[in-house]
Protein backbone atom coordinates (compact mmCIF):
# COMPACT_ATOMS: atom_id res chain seq x y z
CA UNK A 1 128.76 106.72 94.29
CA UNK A 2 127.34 109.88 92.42
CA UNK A 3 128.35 108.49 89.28
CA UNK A 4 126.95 104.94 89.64
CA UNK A 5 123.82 106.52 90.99
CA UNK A 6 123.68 108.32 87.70
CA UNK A 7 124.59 105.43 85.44
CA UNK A 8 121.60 103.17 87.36
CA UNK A 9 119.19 106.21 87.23
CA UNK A 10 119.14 106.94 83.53
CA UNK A 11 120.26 103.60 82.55
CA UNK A 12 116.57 102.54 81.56
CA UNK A 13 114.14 105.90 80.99
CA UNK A 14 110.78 105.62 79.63
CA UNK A 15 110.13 107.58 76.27
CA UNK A 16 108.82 111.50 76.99
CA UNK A 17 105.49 111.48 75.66
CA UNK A 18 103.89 114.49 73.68
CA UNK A 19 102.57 117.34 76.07
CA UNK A 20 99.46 118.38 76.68
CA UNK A 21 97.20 120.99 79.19
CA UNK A 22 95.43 118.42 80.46
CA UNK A 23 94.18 114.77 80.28
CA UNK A 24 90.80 114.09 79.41
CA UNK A 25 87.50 113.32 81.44
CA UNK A 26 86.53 113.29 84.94
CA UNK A 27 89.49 113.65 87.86
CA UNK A 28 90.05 110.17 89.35
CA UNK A 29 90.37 111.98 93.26
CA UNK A 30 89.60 115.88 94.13
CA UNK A 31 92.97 118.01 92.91
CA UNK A 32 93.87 115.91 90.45
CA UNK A 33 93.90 118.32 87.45
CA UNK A 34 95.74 120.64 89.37
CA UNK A 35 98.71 118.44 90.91
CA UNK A 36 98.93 117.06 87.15
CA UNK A 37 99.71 120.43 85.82
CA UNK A 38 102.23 121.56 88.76
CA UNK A 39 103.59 118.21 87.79
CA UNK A 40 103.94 119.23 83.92
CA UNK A 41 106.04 122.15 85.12
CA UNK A 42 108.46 119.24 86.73
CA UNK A 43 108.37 117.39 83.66
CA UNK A 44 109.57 113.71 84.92
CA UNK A 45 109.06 111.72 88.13
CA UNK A 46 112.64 109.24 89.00
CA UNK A 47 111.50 106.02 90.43
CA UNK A 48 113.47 103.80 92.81
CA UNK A 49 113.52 100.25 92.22
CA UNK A 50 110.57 99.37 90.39
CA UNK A 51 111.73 97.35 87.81
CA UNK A 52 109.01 96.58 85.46
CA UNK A 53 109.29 92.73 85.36
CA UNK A 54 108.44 92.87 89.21
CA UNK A 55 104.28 93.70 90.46
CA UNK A 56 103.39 94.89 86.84
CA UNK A 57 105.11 97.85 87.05
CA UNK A 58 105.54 97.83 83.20
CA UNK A 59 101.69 98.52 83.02
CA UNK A 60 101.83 100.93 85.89
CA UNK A 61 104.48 103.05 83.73
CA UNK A 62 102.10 102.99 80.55
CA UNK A 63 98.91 103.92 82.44
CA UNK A 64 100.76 106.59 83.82
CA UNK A 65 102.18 108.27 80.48
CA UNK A 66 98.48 107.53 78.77
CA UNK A 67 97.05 109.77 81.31
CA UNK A 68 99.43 112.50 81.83
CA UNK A 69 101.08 113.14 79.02
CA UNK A 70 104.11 115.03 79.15
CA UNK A 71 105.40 113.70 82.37
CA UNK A 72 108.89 111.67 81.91
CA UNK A 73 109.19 108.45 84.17
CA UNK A 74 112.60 107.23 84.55
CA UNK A 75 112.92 104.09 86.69
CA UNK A 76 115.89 101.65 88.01
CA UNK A 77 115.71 98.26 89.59
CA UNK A 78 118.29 97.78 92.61
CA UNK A 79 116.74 96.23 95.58
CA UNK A 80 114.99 97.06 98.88
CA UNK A 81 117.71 97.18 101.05
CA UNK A 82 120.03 98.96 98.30
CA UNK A 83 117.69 101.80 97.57
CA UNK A 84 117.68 102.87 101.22
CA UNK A 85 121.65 102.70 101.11
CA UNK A 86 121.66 105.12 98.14
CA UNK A 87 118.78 107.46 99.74
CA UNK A 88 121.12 107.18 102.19
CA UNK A 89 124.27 108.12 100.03
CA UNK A 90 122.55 110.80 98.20
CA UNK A 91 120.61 112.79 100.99
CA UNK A 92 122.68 116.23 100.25
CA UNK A 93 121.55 115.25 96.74
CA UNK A 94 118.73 113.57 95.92
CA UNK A 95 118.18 111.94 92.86
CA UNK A 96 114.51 110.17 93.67
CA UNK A 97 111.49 111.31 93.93
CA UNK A 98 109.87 107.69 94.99
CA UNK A 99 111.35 104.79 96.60
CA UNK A 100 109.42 101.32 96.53
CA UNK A 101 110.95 98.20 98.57
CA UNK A 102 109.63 95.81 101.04
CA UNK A 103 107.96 97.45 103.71
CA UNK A 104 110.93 96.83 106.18
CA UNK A 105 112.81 98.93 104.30
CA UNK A 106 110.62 101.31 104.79
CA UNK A 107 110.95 101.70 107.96
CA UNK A 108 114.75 102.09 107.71
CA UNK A 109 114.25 104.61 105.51
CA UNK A 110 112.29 106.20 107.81
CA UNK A 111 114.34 106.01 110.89
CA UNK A 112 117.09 106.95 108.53
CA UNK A 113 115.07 110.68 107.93
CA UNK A 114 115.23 109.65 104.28
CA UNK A 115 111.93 110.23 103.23
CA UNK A 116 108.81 113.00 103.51
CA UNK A 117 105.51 113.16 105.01
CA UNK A 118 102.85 112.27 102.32
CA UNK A 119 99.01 110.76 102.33
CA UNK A 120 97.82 109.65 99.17
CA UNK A 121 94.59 109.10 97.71
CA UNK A 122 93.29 105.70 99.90
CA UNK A 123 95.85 106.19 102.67
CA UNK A 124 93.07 106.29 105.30
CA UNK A 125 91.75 102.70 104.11
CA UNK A 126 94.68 101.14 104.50
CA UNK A 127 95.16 98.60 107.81
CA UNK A 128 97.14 100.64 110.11
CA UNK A 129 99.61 98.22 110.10
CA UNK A 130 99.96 98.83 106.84
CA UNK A 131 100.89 102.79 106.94
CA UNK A 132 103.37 104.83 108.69
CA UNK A 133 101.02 107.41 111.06
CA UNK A 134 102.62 110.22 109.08
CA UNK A 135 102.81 108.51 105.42
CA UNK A 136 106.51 108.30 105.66
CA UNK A 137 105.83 104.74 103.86
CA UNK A 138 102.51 103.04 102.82
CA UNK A 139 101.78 99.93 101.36
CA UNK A 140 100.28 99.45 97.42
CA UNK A 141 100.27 96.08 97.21
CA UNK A 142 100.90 92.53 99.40
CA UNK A 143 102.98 89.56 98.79
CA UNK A 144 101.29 86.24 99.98
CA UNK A 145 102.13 83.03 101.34
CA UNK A 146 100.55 80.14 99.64
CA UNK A 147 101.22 76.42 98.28
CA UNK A 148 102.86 76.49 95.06
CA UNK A 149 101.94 72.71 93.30
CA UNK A 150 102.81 70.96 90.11
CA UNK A 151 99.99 68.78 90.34
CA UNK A 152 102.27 66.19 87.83
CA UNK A 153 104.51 65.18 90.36
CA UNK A 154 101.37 65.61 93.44
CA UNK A 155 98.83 63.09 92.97
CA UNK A 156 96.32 65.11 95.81
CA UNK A 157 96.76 68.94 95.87
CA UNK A 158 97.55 69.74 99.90
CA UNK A 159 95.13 72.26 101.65
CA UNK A 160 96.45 73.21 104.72
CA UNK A 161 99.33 73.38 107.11
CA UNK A 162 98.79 70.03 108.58
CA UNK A 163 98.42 68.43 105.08
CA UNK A 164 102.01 68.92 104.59
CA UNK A 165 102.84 66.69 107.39
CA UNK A 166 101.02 63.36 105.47
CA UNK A 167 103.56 60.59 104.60
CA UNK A 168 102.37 61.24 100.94
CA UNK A 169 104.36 64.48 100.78
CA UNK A 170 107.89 62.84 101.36
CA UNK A 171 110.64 64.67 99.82
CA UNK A 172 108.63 67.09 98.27
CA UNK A 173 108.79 70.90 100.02
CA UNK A 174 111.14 73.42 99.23
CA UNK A 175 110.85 76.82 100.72
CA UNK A 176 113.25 79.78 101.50
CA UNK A 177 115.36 79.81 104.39
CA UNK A 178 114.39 82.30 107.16
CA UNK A 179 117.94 83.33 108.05
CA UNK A 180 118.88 84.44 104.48
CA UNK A 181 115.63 85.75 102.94
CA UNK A 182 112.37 87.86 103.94
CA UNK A 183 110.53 85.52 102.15
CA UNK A 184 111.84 82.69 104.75
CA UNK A 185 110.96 85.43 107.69
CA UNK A 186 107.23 85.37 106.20
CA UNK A 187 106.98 81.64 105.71
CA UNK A 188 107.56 81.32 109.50
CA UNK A 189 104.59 84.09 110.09
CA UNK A 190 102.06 82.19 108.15
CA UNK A 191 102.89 79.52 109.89
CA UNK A 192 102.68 80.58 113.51
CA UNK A 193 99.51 82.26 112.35
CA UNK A 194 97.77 79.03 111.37
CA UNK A 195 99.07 77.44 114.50
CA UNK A 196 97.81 80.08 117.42
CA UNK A 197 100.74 82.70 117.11
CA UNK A 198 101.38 85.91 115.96
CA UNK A 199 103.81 88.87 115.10
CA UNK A 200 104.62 88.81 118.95
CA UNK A 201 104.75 84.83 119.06
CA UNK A 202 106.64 83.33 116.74
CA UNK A 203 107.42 79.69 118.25
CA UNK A 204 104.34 77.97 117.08
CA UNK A 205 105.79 78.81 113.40
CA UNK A 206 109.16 77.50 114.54
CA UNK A 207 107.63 74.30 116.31
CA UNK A 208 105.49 73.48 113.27
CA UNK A 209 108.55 73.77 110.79
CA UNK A 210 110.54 71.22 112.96
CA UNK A 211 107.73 69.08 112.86
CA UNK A 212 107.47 69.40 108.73
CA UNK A 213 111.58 68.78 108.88
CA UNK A 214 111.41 65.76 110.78
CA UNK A 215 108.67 64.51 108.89
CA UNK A 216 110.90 63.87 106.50
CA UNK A 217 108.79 65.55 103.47
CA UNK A 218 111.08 68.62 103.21
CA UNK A 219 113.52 68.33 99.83
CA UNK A 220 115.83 71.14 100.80
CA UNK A 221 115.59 74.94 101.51
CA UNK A 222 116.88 77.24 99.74
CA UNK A 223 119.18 80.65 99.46
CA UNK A 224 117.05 81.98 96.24
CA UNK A 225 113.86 82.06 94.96
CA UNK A 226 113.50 78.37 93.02
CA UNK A 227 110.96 79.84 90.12
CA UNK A 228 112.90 78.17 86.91
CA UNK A 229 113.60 75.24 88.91
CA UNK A 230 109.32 74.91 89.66
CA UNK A 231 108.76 75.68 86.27
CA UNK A 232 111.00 72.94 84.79
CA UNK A 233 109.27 70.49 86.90
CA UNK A 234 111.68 69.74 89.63
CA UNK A 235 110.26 70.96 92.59
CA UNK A 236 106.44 69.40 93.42
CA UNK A 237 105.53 71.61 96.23
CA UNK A 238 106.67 75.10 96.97
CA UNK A 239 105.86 77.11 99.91
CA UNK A 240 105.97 80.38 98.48
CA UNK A 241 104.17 83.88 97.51
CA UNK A 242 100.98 83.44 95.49
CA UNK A 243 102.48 85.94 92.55
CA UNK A 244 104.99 83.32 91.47
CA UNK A 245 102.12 80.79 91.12
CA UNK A 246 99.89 82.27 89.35
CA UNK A 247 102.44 83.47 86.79
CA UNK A 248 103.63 79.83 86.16
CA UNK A 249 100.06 79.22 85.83
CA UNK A 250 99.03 81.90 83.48
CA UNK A 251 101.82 83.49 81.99
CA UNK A 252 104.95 81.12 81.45
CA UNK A 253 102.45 78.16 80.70
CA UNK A 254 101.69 75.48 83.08
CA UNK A 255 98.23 75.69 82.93
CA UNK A 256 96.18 73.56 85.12
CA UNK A 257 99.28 71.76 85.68
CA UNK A 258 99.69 74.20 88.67
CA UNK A 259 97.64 74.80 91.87
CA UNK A 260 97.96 77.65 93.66
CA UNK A 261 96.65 77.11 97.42
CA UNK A 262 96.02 80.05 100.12
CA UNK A 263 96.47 77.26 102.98
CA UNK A 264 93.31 77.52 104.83
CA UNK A 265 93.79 78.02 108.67
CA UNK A 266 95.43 81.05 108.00
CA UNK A 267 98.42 82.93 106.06
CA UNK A 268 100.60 85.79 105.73
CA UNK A 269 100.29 88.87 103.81
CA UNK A 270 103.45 90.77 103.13
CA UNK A 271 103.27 94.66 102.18
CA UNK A 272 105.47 96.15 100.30
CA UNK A 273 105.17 100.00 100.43
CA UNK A 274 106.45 103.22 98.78
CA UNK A 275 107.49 106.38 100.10
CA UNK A 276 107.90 110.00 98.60
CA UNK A 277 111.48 110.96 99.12
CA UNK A 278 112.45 113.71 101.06
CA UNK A 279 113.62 116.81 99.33
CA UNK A 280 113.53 115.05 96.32
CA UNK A 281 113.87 116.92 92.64
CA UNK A 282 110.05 116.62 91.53
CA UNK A 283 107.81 116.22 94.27
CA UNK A 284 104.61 117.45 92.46
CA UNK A 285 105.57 114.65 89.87
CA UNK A 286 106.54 112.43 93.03
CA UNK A 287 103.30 113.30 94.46
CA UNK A 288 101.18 112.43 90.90
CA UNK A 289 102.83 109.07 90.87
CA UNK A 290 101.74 108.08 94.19
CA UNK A 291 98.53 109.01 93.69
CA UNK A 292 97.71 107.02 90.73
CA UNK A 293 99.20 103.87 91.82
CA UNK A 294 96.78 104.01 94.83
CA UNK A 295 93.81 104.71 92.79
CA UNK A 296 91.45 101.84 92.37
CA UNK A 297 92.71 101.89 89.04
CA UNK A 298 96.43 101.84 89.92
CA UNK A 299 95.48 99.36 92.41
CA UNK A 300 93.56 97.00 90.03
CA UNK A 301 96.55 97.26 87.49
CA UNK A 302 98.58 95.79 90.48
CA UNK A 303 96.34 92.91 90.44
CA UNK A 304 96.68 92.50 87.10
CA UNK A 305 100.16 91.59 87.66
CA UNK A 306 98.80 88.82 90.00
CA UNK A 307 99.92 90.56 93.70
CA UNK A 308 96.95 91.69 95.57
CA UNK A 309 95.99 95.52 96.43
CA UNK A 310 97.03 96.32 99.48
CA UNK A 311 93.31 99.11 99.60
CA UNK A 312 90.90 97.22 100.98
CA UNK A 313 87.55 96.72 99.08
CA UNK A 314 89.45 97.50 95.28
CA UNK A 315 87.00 96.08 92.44
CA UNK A 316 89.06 93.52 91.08
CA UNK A 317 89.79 93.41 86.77
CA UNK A 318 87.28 90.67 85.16
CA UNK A 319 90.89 89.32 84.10
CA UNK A 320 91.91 88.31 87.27
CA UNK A 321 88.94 88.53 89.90
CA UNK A 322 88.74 84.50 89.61
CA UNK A 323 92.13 84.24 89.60
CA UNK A 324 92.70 86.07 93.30
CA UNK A 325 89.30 84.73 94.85
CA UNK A 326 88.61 86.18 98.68
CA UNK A 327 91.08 85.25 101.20
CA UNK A 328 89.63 85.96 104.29
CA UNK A 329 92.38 83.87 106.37
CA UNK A 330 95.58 86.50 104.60
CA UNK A 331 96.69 88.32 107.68
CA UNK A 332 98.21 92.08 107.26
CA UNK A 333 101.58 91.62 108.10
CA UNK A 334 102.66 94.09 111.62
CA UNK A 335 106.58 94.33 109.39
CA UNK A 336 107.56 96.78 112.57
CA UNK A 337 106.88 93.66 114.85
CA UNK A 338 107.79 91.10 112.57
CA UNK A 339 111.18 92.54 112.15
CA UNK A 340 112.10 92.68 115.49
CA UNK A 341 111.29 89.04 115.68
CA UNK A 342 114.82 88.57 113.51
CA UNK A 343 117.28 87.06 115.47
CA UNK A 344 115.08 84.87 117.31
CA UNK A 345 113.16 83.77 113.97
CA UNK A 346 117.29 82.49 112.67
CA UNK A 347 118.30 81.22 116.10
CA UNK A 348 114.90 79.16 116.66
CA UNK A 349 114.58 78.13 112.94
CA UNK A 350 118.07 76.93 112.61
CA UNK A 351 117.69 75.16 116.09
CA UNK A 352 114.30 73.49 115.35
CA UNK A 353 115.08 72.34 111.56
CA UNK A 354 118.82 71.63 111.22
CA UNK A 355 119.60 70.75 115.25
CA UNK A 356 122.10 73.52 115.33
């Protein structure tokens, strides 16, 4: 285990930059300039699963370097639930410093004792269901459930919930199953949210996707997210996150080809946090990294990458402020509620949509 950990760690580093005292101008949060240089004496910050085609992490990691030089990221990509399982493995040991999954994960990680008190800059503005009390885990940035559309193969671009259920949308929805994927799990959410539910009420969401079944205008579900398949044209309507949209629409070329649709009774926002990691090698460094990425400006970078900050009130990029427009009818996501909805989400779901 020791040795894979190793292999995954330094597998990918980021290039050491040249040192220096200080960076320039004002501090970005009080104690800035002095974390940075307890951080130089650390000289690198490891990163769990933040692979840099996922959330714009890429741009994260150069931001980072530009403004404190001298401070080594190395980074690895392995999953939510698989970075808690090495935390896990290597708690005699560790090897991180920060661990990023979806926010359920968190809370393993968590109950698991895997990971340290820690507030960053923001922490206080974030929706309490967004935060551990303590800042065991904290969320930088939400995942959101909207209408993914290839307005070639849709003739009129669907709104809302109950649009889906027109005869015109026959054979046309794909979205992840519940049982297999947390994207599924959040589907269901946003559902039950636009249909008088909640994290503690989940069969409105399960009633309205029996309803969209028997319809008839549901293609197939899925075990995987479907991204080439929308982008080659063979899927008109996806019930997905927002992120995956706007990429096909902006960066991989669709154009106005694609409509991306925040269905407008309501919808779910999924957080997807970061923790400092208990005992880890380089917490100063740990501690830096954290910080920035919940800076406005780590924040906007985020949105940048097309997933929205999870700090409320962040001054969007000119980039992409028309590109995430206000959402007022995104819900935070309760994950500690939502995943002990589970087993009833699979067995209601699977009753509801496929009669088992």
């Amino acid at each position: 285990m020791r040795n894979w950990l190793y292999a995954a760690l330094f597998a990918m580093p980021l290039a050491l930059t040249a040192s220096a005292q200080a960076f320039e101008g004002p501090e970005l949060y009080d104690g800035e300039r002095a974390l940075y240089k307890a951080a130089q004496n650390e000289g690198i910050v490891v990163s769990f699963d933040t692979g840099p085609t996922w959330a714009n992490w890429a741009a994260q990691f150069k931001a980072f370097q530009q403004r404190y030089p001298g401070i080594e990221l190395v980074y690895n990509d392995l999953g939510s639930a698989t970075t808690v399982v090495a935390l896990d493995k290597s708690r005699n040991r560790p090897q991180a410093d920060t661990a990023y999954y979806f926010a359920a994960s968190g809370l393993d990680a968590a109950e698991k004792g895997l990971v340290a008190d820690f507030k960053p800059v923001n922490f206080d503005k974030l929706p309490p269901q967004f935060r551990h009390p303590d800042g065991q885990w904290f969320t930088i940035h939400t995942l959101n459930v909207a209408f993914l559309v290839n307005k070639k193969l849709v003739k009129n671009v669907p709104e809302s919930w109950a649009d889906l259920l027109q005869r015109e949308y026959k054979n046309s929805i794909v979205y992840l199953d519940p049982r297999s994927t947390g994207q599924g799990q959040v589907i269901v959410f946003a559902a039950a949210l636009a249909h008088g539910g909640n994290e503690d009420n989940v069969a409105p969401g399960i009633d309205y996707l029996g309803q969209l079944a028997k319809s008839g205008n549901v293609l197939r579900n899925v075990g995987s997210t479907p991204y080439a398949q929308f982008i080659k044209g063979e899927i008109p309507i996806w019930i997905g996150y927002e992120n995956d949209g706007l990429r096909a629409k902006y960066v991989d070329g669709l154009g106005d080809d694609i409509a991306v649709v925040i269905p407008k009774e309501a919808s779910a926002a999924a957080p997807y946090a970061i923790s400092l990691v208990k005992d880890g090698p380089n917490p100063n460094a740990g501690k830096l990294w954290l910080n920035f990425i919940t800076t406005d400006l780590g924040q906007g970078i985020f949105a940048e990458g097309f997933v929205r900050p999870a700090v409320p009130g962040v001054k969007l990029p000119e980039s992409v402020a028309d590109k995430l427009p206000e959402a007022p009818q995104l819900h935070p996501l309760d994950i500690a509620k939502a995943t002990a909805k589970k087993a009833e989400i699979d067995a209601g779901w699977a009753k509801a949509v496929l009669g088992q």
